[in-house]
Protein backbone atom coordinates (compact mmCIF):
# COMPACT_ATOMS: atom_id res chain seq x y z
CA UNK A 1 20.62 -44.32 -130.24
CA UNK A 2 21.07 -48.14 -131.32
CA UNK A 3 18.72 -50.51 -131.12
CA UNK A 4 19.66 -52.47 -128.56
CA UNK A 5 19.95 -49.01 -126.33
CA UNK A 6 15.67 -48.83 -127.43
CA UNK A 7 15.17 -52.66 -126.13
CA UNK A 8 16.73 -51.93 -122.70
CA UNK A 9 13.86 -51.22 -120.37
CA UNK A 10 14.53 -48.50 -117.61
CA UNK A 11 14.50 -49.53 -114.02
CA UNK A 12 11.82 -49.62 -111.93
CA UNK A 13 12.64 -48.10 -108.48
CA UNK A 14 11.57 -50.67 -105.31
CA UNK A 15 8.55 -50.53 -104.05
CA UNK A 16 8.64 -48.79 -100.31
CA UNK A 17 7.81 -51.88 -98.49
CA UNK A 18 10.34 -53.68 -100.47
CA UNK A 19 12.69 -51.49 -98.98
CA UNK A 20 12.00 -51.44 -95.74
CA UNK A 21 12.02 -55.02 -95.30
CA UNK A 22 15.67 -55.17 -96.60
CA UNK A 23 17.01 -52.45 -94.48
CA UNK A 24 20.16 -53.57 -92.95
CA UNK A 25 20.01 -50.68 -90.52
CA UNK A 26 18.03 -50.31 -87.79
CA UNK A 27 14.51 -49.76 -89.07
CA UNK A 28 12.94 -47.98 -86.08
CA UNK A 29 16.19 -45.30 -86.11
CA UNK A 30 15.31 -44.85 -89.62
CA UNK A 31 11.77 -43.33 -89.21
CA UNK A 32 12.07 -40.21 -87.28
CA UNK A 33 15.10 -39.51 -89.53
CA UNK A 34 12.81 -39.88 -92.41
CA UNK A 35 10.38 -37.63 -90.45
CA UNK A 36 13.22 -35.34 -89.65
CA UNK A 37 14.02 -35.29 -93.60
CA UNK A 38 10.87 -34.63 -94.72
CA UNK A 39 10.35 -31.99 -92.96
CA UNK A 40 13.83 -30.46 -94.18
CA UNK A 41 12.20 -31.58 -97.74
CA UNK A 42 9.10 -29.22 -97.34
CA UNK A 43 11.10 -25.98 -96.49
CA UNK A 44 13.35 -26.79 -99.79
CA UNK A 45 11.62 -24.07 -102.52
CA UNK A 46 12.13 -27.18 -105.42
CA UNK A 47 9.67 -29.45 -103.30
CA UNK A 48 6.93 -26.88 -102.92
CA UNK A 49 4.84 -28.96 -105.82
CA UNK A 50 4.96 -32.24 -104.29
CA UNK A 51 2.09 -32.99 -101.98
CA UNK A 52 2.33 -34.32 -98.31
CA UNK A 53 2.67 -38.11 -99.30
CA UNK A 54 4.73 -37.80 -102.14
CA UNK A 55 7.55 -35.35 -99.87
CA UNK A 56 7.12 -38.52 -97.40
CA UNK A 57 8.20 -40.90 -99.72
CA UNK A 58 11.01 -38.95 -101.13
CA UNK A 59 12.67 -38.86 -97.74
CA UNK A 60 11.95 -42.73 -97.03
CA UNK A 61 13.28 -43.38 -100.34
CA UNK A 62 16.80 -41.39 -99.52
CA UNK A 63 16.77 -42.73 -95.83
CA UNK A 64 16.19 -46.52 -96.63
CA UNK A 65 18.60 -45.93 -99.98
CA UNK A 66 21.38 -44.39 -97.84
CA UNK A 67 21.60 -40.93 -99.70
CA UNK A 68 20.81 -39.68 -95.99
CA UNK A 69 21.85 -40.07 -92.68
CA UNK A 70 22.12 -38.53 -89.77
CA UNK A 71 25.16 -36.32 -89.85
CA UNK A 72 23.63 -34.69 -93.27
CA UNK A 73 20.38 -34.50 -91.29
CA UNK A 74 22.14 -32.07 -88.76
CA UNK A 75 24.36 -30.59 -91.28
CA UNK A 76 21.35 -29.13 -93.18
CA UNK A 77 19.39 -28.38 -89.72
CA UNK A 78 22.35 -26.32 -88.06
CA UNK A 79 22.87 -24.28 -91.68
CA UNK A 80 18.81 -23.50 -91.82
CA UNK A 81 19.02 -22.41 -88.06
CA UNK A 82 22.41 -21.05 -88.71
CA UNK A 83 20.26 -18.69 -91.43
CA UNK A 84 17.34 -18.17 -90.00
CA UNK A 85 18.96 -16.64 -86.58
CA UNK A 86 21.49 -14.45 -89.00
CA UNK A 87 18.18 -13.39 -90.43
CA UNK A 88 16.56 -12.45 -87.49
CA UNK A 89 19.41 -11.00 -85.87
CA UNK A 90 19.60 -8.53 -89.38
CA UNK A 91 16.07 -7.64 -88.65
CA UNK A 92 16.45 -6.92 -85.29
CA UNK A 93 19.18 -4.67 -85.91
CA UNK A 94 17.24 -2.61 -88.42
CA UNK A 95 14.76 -2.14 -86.05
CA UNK A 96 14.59 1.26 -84.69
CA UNK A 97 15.47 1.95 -81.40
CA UNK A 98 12.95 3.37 -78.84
């Protein structure tokens, strides 16, 4: 590593408010989809550390950054539900029959 690599500070990510008030999409569209995210976030096994606030700003940060939007939003919704009935329909089946 050279020295000039050592004097190079990292990046400091934007404040949330910062980012919100330079959204150049619709703010108010962007809020339930951050709720919506979030939510996605919290069933993810990798996120199971993070508290409440912290899983909130993750999913502001990727809504208001553009990582997210949402047709991914859906995407991810229809494969969980897509799963979870495959899952219930194998657990019905091993049911026994009365």
């Amino acid at each position: 590593m050279s020295k000039k690599d050592a004097d190079t500070p990292l990046p400091t990510p934007k404040p949330i408010e910062e980012m919100i008030l330079d959204c150049q999409h619709d703010k108010y569209s962007a809020i339930p989809l951050a709720a919506v995210w979030a939510k996605e976030l919290r069933r993810r096994e990798e996120n199971r550390h993070l508290t409440a606030n912290e899983i909130l700003e993750l999913a502001l940060r990727e809504v208001l950054g553009g990582t997210v939007d949402w047709k991914s939003v859906k995407k991810n919704l229809s494969a969980a539900a897509g799963g979870a009935a495959a899952a219930s329909v194998g657990a019905e089946a091993k049911k026994p029959k009365e």
